[in-house]
Every structure is written in C-alpha cells, then in structure tokens.
N, C-alpha and C. Protein backbone atom coordinates (compact mmCIF):
# COMPACT_ATOMS: atom_id res chain seq x y z
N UNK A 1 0.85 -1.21 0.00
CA UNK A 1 0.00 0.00 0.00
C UNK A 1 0.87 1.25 0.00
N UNK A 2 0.63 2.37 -0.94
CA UNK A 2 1.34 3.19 -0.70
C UNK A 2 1.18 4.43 0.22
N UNK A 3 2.10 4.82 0.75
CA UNK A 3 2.03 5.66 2.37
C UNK A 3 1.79 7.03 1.36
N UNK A 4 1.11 8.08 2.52
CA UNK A 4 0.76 9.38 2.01
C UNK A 4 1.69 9.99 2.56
N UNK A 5 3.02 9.61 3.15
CA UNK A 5 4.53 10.21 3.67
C UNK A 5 5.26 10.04 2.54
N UNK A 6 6.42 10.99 2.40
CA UNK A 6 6.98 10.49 1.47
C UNK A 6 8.47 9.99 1.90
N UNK A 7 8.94 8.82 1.41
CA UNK A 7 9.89 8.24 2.16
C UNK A 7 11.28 8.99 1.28
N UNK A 8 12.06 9.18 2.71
CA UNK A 8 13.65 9.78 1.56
C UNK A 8 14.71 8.88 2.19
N UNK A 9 13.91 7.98 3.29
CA UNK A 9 15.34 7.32 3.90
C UNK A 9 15.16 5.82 3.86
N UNK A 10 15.91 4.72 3.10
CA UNK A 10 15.99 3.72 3.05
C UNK A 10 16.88 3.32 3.60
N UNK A 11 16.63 2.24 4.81
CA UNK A 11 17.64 1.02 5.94
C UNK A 11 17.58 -0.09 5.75
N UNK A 12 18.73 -0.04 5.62
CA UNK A 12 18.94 -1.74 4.84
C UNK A 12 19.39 -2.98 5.98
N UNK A 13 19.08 -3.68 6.02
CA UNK A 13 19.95 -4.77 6.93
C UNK A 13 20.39 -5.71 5.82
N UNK A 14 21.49 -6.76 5.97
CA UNK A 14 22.68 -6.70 5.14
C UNK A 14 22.27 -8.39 5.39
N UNK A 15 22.18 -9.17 6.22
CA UNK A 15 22.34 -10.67 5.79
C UNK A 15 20.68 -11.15 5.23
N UNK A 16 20.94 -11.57 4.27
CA UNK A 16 19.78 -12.27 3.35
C UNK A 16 19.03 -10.99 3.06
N UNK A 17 19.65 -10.12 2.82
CA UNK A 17 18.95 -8.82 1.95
C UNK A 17 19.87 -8.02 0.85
N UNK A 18 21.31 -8.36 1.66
CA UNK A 18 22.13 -7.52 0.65
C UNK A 18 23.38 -9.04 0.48
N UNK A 19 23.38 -9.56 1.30
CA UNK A 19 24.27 -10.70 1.06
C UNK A 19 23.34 -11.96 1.78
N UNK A 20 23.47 -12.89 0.71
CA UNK A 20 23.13 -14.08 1.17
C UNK A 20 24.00 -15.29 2.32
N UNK A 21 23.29 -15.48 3.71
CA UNK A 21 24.05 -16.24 4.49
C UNK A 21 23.69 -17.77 4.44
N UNK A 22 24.66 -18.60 3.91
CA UNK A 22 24.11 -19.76 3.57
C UNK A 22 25.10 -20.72 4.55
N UNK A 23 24.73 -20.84 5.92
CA UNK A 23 25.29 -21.48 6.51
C UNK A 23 25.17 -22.98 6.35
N UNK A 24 24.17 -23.27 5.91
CA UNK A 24 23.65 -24.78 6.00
C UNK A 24 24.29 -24.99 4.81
N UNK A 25 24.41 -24.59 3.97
CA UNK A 25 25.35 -25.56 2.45
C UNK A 25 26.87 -25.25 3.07
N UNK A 26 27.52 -23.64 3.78
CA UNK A 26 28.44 -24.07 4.21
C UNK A 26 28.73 -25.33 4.62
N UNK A 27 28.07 -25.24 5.87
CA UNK A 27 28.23 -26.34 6.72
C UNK A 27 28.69 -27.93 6.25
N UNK A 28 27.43 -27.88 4.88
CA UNK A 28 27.26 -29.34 4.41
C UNK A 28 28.74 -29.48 3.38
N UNK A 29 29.50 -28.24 3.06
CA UNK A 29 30.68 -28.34 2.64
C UNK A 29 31.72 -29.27 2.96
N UNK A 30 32.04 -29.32 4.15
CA UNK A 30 32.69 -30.41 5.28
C UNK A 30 32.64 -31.68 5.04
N UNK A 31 31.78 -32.52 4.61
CA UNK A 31 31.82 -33.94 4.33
C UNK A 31 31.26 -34.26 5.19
N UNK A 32 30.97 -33.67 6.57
CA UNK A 32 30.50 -34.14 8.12
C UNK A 32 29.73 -35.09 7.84
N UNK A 33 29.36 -36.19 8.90
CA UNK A 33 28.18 -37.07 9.28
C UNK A 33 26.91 -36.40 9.19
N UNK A 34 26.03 -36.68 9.20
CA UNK A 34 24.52 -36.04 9.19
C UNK A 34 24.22 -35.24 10.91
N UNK A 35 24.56 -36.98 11.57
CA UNK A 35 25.09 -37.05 12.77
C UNK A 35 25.96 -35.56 13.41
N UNK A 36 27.23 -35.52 12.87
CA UNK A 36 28.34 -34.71 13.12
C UNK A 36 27.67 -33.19 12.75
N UNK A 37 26.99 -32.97 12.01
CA UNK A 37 26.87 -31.69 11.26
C UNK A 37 25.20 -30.78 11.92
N UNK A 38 24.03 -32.10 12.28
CA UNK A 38 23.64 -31.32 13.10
C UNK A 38 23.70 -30.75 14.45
N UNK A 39 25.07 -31.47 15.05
CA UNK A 39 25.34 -31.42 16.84
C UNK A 39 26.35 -29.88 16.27
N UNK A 40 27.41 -29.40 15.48
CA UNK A 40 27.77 -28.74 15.12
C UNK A 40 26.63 -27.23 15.14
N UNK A 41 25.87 -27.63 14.07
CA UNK A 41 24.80 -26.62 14.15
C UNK A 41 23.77 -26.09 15.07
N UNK A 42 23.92 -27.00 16.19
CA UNK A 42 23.31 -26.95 17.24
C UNK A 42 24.31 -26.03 18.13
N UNK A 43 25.14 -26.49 18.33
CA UNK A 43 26.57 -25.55 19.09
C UNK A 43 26.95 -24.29 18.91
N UNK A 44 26.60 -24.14 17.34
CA UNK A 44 27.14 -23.06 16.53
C UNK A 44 25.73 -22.11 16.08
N UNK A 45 25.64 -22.55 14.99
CA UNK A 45 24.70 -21.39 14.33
C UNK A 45 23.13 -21.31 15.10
N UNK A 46 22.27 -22.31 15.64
CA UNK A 46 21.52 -22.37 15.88
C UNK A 46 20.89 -22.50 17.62
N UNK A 47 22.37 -21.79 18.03
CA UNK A 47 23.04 -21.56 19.21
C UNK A 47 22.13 -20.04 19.80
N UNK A 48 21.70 -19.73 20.89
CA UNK A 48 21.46 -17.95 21.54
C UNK A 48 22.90 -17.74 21.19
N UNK A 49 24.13 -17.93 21.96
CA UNK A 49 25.05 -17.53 21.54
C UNK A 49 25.67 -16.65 20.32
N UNK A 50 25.21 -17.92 19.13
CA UNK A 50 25.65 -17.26 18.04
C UNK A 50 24.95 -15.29 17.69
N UNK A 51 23.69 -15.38 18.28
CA UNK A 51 23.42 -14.09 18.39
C UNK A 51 23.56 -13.47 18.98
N UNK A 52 24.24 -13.52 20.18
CA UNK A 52 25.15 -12.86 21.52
C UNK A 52 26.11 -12.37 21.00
N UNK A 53 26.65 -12.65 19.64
CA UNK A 53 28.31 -12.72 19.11
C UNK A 53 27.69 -11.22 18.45
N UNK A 54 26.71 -11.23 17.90
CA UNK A 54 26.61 -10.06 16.85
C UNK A 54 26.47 -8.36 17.94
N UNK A 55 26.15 -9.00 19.28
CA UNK A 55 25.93 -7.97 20.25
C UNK A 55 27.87 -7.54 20.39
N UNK A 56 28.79 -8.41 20.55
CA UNK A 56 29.73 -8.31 20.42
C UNK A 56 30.32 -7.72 21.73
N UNK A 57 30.06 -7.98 22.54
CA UNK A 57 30.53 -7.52 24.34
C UNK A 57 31.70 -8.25 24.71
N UNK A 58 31.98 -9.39 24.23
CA UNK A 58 32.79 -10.07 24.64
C UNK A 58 34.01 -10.39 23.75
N UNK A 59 35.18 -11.34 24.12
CA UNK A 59 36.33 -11.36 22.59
C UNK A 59 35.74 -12.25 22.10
N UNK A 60 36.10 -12.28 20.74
CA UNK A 60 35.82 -13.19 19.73
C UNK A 60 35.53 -14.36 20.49
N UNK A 61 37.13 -14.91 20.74
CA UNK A 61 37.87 -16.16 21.31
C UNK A 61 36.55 -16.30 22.34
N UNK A 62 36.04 -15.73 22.78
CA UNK A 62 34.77 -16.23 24.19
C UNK A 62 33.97 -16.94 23.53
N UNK A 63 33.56 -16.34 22.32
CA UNK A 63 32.35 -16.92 21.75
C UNK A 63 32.51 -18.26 21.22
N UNK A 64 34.04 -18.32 20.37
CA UNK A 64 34.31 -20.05 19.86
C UNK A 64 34.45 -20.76 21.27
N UNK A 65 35.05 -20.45 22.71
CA UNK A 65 35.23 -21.10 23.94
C UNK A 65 33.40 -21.74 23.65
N UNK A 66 32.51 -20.92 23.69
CA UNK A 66 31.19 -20.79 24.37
C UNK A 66 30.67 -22.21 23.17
N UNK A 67 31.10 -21.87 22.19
CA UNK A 67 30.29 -22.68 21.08
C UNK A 67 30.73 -24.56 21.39
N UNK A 68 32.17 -24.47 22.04
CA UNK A 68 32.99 -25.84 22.36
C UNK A 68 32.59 -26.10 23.16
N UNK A 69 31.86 -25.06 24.17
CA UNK A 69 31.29 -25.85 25.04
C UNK A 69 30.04 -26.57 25.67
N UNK A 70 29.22 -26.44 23.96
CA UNK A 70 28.09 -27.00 23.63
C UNK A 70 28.15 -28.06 23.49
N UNK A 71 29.27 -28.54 22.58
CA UNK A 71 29.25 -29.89 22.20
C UNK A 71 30.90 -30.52 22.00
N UNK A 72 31.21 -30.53 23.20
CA UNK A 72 32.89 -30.28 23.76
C UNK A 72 33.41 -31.86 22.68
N UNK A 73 32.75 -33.00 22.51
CA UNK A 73 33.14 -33.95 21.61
C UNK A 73 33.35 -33.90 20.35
N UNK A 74 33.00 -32.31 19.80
CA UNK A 74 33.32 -31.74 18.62
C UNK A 74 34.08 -30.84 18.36
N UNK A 75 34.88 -30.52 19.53
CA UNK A 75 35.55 -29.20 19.44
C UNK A 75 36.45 -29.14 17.77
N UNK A 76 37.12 -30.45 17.67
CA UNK A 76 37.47 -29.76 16.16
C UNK A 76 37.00 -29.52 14.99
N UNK A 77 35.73 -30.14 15.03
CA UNK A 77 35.01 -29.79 13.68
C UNK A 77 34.23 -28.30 13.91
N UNK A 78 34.06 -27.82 15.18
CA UNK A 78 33.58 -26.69 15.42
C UNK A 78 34.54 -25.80 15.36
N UNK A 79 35.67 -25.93 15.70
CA UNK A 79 37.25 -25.16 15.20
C UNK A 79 37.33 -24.85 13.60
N UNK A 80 37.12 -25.61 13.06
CA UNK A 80 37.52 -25.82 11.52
C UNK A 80 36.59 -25.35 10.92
N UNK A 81 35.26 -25.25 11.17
CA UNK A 81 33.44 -24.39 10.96
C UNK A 81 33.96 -23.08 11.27
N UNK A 82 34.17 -22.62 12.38
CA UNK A 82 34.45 -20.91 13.06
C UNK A 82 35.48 -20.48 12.41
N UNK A 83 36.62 -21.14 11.63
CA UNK A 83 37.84 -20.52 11.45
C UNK A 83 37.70 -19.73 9.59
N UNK A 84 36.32 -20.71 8.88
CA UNK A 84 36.46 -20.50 7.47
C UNK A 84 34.93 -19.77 7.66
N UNK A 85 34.06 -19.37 8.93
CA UNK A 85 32.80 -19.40 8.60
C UNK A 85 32.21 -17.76 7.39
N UNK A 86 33.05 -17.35 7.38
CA UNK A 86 33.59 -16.06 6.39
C UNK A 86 32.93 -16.79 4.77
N UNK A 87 33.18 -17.96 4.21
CA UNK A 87 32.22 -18.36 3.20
C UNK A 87 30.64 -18.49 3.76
N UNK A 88 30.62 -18.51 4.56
CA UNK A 88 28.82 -18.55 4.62
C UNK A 88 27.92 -17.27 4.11
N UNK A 89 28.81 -16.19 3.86
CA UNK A 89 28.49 -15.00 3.09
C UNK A 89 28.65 -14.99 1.97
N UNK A 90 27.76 -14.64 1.05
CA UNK A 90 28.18 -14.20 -0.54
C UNK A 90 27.03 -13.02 -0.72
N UNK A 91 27.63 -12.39 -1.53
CA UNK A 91 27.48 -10.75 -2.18
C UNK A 91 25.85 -11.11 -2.99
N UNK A 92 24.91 -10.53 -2.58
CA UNK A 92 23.55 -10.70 -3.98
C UNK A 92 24.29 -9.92 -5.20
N UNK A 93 23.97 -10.43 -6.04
CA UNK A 93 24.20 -9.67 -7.50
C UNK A 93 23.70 -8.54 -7.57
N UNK A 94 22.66 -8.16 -6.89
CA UNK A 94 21.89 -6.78 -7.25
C UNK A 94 21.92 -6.02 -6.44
N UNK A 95 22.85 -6.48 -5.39
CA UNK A 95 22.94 -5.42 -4.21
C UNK A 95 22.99 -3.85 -4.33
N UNK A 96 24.63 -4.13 -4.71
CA UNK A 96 24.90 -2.47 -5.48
C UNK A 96 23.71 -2.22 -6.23
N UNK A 97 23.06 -2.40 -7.17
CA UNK A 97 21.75 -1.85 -8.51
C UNK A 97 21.03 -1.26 -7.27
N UNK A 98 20.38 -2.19 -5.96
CA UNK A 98 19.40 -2.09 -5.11
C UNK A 98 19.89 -0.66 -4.78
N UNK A 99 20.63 -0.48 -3.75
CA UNK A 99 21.26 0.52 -3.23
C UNK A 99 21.05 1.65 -4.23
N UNK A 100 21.96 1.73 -4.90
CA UNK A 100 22.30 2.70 -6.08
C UNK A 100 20.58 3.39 -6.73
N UNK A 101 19.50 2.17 -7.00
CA UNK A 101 18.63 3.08 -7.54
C UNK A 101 17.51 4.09 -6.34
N UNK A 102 17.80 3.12 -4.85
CA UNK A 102 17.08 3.97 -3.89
C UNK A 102 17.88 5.50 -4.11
N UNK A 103 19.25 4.98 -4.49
CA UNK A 103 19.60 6.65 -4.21
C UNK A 103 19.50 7.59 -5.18
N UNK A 104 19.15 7.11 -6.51
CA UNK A 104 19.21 7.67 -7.56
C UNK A 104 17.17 8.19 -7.71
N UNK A 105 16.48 7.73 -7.13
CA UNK A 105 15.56 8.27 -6.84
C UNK A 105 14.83 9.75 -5.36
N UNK A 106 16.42 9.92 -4.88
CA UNK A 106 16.65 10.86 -3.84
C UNK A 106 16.78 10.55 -2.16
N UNK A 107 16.42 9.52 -1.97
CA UNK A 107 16.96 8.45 -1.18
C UNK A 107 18.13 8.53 -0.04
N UNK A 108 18.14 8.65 0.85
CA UNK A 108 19.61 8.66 1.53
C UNK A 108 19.50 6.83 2.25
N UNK A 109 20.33 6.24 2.40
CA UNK A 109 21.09 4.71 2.12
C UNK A 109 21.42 4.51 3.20
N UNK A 110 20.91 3.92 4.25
CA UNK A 110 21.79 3.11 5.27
C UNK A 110 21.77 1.89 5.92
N UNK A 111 22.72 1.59 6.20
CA UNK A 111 22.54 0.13 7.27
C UNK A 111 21.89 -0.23 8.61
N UNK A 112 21.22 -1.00 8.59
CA UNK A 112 21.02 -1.47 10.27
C UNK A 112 21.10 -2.85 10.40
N UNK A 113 22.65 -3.53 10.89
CA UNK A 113 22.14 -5.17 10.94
C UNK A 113 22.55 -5.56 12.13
N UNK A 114 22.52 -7.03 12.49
CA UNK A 114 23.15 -7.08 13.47
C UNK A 114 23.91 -8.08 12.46
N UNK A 115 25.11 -7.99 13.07
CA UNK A 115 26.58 -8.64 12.76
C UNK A 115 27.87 -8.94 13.49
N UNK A 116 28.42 -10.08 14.11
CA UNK A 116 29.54 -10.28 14.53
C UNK A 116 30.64 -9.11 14.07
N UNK A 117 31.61 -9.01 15.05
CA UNK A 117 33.38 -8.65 14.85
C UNK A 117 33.83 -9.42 13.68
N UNK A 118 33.39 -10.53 14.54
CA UNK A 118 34.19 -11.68 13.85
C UNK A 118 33.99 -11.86 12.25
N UNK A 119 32.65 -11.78 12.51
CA UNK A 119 32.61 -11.89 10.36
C UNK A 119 32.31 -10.98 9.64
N UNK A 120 32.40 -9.90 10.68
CA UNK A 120 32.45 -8.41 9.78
C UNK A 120 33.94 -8.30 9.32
N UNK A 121 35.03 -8.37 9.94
CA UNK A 121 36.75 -8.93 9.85
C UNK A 121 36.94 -9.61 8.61
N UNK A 122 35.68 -10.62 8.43
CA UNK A 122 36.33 -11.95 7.42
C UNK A 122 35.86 -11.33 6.69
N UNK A 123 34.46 -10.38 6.53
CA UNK A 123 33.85 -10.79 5.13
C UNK A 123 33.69 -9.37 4.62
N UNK A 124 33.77 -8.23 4.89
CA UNK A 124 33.40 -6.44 4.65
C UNK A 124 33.98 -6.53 3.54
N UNK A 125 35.21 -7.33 2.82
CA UNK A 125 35.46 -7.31 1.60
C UNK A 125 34.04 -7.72 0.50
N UNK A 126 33.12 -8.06 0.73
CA UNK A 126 32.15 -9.28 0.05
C UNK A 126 30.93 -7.83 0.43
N UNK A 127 31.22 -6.69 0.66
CA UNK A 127 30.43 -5.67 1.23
C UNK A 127 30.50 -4.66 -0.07
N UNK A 128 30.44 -4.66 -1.09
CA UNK A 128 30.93 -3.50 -2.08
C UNK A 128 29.38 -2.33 -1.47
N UNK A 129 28.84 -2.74 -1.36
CA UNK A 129 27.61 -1.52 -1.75
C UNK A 129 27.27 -0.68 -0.32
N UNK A 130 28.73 -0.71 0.61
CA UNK A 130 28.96 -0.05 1.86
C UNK A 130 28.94 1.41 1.00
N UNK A 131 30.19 1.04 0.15
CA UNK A 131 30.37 2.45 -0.85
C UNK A 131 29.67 3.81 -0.75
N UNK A 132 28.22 2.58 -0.99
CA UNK A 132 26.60 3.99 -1.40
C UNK A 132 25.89 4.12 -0.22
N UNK A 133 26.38 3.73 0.95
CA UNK A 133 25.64 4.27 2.18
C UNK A 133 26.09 5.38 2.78
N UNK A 134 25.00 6.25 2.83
CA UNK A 134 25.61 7.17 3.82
C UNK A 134 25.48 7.30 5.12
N UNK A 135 25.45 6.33 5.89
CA UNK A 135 26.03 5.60 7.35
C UNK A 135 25.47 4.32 7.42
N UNK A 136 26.39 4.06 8.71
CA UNK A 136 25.85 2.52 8.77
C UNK A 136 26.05 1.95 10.56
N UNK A 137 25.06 1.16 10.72
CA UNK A 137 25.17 0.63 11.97
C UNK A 137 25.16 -1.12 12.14
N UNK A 138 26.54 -1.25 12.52
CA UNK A 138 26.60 -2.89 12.63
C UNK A 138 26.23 -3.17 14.39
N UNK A 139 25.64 -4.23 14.60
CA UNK A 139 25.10 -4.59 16.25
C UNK A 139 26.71 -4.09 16.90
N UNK A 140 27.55 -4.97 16.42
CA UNK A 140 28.75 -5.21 17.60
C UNK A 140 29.62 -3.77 18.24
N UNK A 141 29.52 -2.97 16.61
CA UNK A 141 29.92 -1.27 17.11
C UNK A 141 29.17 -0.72 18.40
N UNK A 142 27.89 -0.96 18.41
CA UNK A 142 27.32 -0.86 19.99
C UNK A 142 27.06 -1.52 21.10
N UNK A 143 27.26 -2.89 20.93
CA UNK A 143 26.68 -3.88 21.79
C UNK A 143 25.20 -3.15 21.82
N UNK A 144 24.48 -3.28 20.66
CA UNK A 144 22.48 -3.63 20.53
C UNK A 144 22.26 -4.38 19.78
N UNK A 145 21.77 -4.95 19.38
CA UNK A 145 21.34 -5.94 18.43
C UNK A 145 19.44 -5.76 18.19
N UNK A 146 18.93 -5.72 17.21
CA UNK A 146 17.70 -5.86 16.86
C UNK A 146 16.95 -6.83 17.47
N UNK A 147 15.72 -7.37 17.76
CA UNK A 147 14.89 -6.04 17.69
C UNK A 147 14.69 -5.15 19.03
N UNK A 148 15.88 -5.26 20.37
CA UNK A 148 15.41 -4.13 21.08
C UNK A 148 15.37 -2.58 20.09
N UNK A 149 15.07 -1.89 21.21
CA UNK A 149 14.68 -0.21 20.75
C UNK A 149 15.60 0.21 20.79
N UNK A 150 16.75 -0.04 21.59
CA UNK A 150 18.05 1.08 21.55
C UNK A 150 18.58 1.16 20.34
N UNK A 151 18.57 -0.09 19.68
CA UNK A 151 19.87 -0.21 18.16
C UNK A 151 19.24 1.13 17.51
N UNK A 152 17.80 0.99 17.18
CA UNK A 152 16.74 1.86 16.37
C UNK A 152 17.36 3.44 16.68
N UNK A 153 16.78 3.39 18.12
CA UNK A 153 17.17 4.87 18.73
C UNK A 153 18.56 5.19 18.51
N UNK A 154 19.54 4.70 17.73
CA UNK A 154 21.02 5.28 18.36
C UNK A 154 20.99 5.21 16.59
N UNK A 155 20.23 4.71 15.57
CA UNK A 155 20.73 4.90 14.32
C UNK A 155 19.86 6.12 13.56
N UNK A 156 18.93 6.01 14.40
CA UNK A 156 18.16 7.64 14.38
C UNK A 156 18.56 8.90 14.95
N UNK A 157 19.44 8.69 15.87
CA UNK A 157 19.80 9.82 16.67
C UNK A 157 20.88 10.06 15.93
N UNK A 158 21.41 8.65 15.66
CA UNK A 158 22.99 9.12 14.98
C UNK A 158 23.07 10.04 13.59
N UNK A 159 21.88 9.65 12.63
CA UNK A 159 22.03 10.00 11.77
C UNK A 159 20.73 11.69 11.02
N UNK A 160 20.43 11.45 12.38
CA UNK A 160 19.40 12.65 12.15
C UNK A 160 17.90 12.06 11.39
N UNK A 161 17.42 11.00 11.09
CA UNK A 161 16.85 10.28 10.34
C UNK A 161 15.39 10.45 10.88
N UNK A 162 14.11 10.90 10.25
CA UNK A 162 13.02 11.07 10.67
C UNK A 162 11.95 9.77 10.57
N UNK A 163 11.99 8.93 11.22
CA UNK A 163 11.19 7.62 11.29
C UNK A 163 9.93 7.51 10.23
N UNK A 164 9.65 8.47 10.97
CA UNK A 164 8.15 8.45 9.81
C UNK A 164 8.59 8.41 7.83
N UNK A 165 9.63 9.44 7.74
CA UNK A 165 10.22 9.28 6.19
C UNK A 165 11.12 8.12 6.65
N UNK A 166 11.78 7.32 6.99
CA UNK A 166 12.28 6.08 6.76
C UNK A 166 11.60 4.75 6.72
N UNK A 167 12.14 4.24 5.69
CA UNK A 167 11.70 2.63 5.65
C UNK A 167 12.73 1.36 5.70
N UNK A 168 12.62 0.62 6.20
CA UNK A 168 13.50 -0.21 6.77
C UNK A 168 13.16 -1.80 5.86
N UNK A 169 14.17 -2.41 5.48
CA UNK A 169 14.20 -3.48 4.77
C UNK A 169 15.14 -4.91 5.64
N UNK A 170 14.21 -5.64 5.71
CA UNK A 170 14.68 -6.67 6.65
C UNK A 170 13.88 -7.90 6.77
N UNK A 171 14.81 -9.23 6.43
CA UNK A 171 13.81 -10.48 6.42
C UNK A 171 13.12 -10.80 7.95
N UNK A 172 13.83 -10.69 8.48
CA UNK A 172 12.91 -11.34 9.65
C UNK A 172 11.64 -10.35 9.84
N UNK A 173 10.68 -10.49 10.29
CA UNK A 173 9.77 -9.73 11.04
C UNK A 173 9.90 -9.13 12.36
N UNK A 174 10.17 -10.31 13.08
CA UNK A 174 10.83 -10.03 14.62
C UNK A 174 11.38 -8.60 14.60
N UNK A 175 12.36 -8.47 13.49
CA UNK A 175 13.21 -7.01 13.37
C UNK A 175 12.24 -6.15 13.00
N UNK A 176 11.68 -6.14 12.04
CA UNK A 176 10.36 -5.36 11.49
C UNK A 176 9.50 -5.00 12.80
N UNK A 177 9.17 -5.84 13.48
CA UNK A 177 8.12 -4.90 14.26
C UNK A 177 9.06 -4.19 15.32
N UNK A 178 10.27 -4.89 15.71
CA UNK A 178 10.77 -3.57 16.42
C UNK A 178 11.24 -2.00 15.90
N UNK A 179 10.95 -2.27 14.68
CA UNK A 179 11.36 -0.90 13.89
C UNK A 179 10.11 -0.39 13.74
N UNK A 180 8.69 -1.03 14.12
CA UNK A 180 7.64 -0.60 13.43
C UNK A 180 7.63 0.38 15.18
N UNK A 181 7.34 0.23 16.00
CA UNK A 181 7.90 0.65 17.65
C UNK A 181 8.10 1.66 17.42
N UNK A 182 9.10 2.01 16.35
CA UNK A 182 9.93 3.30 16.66
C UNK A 182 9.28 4.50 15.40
N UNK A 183 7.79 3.69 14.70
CA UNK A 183 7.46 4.43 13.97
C UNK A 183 8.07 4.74 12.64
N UNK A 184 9.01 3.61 12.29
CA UNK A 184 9.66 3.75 10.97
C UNK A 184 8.53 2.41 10.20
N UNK A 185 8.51 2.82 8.69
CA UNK A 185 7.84 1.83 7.94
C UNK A 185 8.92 0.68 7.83
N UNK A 186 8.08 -0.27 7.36
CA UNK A 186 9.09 -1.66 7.09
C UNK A 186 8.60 -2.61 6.29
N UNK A 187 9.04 -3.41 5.68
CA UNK A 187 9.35 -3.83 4.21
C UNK A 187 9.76 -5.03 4.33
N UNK A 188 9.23 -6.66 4.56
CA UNK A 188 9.90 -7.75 4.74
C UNK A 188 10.20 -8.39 3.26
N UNK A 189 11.78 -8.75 3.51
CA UNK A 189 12.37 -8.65 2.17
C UNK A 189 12.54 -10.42 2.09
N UNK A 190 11.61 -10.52 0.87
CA UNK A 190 11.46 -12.69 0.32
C UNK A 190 12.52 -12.20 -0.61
N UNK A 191 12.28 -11.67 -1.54
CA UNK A 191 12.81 -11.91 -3.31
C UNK A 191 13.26 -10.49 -3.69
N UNK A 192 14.44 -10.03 -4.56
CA UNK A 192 14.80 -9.03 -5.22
C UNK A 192 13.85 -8.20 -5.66
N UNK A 193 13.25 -9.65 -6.62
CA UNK A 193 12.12 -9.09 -7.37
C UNK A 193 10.62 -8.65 -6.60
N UNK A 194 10.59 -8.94 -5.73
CA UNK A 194 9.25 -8.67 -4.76
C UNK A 194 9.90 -7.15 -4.14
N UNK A 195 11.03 -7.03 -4.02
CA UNK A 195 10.93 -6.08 -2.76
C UNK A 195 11.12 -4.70 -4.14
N UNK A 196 11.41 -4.90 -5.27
CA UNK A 196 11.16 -3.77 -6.30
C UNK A 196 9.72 -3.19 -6.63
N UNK A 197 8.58 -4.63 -6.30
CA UNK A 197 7.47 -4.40 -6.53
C UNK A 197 6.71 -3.68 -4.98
N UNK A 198 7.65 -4.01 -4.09
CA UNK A 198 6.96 -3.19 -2.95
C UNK A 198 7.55 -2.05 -2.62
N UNK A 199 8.74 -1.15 -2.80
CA UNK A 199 9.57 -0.34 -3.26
C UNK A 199 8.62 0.34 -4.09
N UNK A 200 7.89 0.36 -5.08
CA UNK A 200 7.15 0.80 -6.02
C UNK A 200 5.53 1.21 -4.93
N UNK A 201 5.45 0.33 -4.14
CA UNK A 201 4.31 0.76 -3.46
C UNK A 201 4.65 1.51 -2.73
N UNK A 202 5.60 2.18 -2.58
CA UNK A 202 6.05 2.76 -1.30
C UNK A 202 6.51 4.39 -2.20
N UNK A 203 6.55 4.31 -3.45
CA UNK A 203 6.85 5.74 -4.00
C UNK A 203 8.09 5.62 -3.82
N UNK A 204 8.74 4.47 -4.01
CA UNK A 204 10.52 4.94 -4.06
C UNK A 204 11.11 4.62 -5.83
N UNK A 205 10.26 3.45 -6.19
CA UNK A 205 10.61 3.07 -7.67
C UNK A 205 9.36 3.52 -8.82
C-alpha cells in the first residue's frame, strides 16, 4: 500500500537482503556425518550464543570457547566451521543496482544489521555496496542488536533520520516490528524481485 509520507530514507539490513548467508550448504561443505553436522549446528549457528556474538561484548575467542562448550566432543570440527565461517556470506548480485537506484531516486542509504566482529573482519570485503551508504550501523559497534529499541534509537539519533520518512528493509519480522515501535515503515524482504514491486508501493521506484 502506498504511504501518504513520502519516504527519503531507506535502511537496509545486510544478511539475506544484501548478502546471502548460507550457513547450512556451508556447513554441508565439510563432508560431516549427518550425525556430526547437526550437533555442530546446534553448538554453533543455531546456538542464543551465536546471536550474543553479533551484540559483540565479549572477545571473539569467548564466543568459539562458548560454542565448544556446547558440544565439547566436537571441538574440532567446530574449530575448523568458526575458522572458514567467512564463506557462509556471498554478495547478492543486485545489491549495489538495489542501493544505487534507492539513491538515484533521492533516497539517503543506510545500514542497520546485526553482525559479529568476527565476520564483519572476514567478510566487509564481500560488502561493495557499503560504498553507497551514507552511514551505517553494525550490532557489535554498539553492543544492541535488533529487535530491542536502543539499536533503532542510536541509528536515528545518529544520523538525524526522521522515522516516519524512513523505511526499513529486513527479512525477519521479529526485526520489522521492532522498527515498526519506533514508527519507521518496514518492508519484509522474500525476493529481489518482490521487494522492487513493494519499493514501487512505497513511492521509491
């Protein structure tokens, strides 16, 4: 539906919107047991932890301690998972286009995700379309993570950003309604091609 506001600020969150996180084919990369690979994923990705990491309060090294000590009979296949987990990211093809035409329609561009130290380190190379933002907020730079209210409040405050003209792009919902809280619109992102056709409802395309 299209809003009778007119939006000038587009927020992007970055895993499975601007880069695809494909931990589970990572994972299945390994050769692991079926056995071996879901006690792994249990330890690791599908861990509270692993989303504790993107809050980023603690060292790295705490978080692989924390993950070994899920499933301490795996510590090396969980060693050898944490050390390469930097491929579980790849770049969408249309990222940059995405970016680039919000801004080319008057648009100002920014980030809100939550994201590890750790694989912001491995992977910001696999980030080209940082370029066209004009700011950005990763969880671990603050210790907040989505969907409390503070992350919201500190990327609004930071950037001068008027909620009501911003719209926020983000797969989960969970994140979506905490942005909806703060009175910013929001946009749950399935497909490239869907979120151009709702982009269009929104008076940006």
């Amino acid at each position: 539906m299209a809003k009778d506001v007119r939006i000038d600020t587009v927020i992007f969150d970055v895993g499975n919107v601007l880069v695809d996180f494909k931990w589970r084919e990572y994972l299945e990369s390994f050769g692991f047991s079926p056995k071996v690979r879901e006690a792994v994923a249990a330890a690791m990705f599908l861990n509270p932890q692993w989303d504790e990491m993107d809050r980023g309060l603690r060292p790295d090294q705490k978080y692989l301690e924390a993950f070994i000590q899920n499933a301490p009979q795996y510590e090396k296949e969980i060693r050898e998972v944490y050390a390469h987990c930097g491929d579980c990211i790849h770049t969408c093809a249309y990222a940059v286009s995405l970016v680039q035409g919000c801004r080319e329609k008057g648009c100002r561009t920014y980030i809100l995700s939550n994201y590890s130290r750790y694989l912001f380190h491995e992977t910001e190379h696999k980030m080209p379309f940082r370029e066209y933002m004009d700011g950005e907020l990763f969880s671990f730079q603050t210790g907040q993570i989505k969907p409390e209210p503070e992350i919201y409040r500190t990327l609004l405050e930071r950037y001068d950003i008027d909620p009501r003209r911003a719209l926020f792009l983000d797969d989960r919902k969970g994140n979506l309604d905490g942005a909806s809280r703060m009175d910013i619109h929001t946009l749950q992102f399935f497909t490239y091609e869907r979120a151009l056709e709702d982009l269009v409802d929104f008076g940006i395309f």
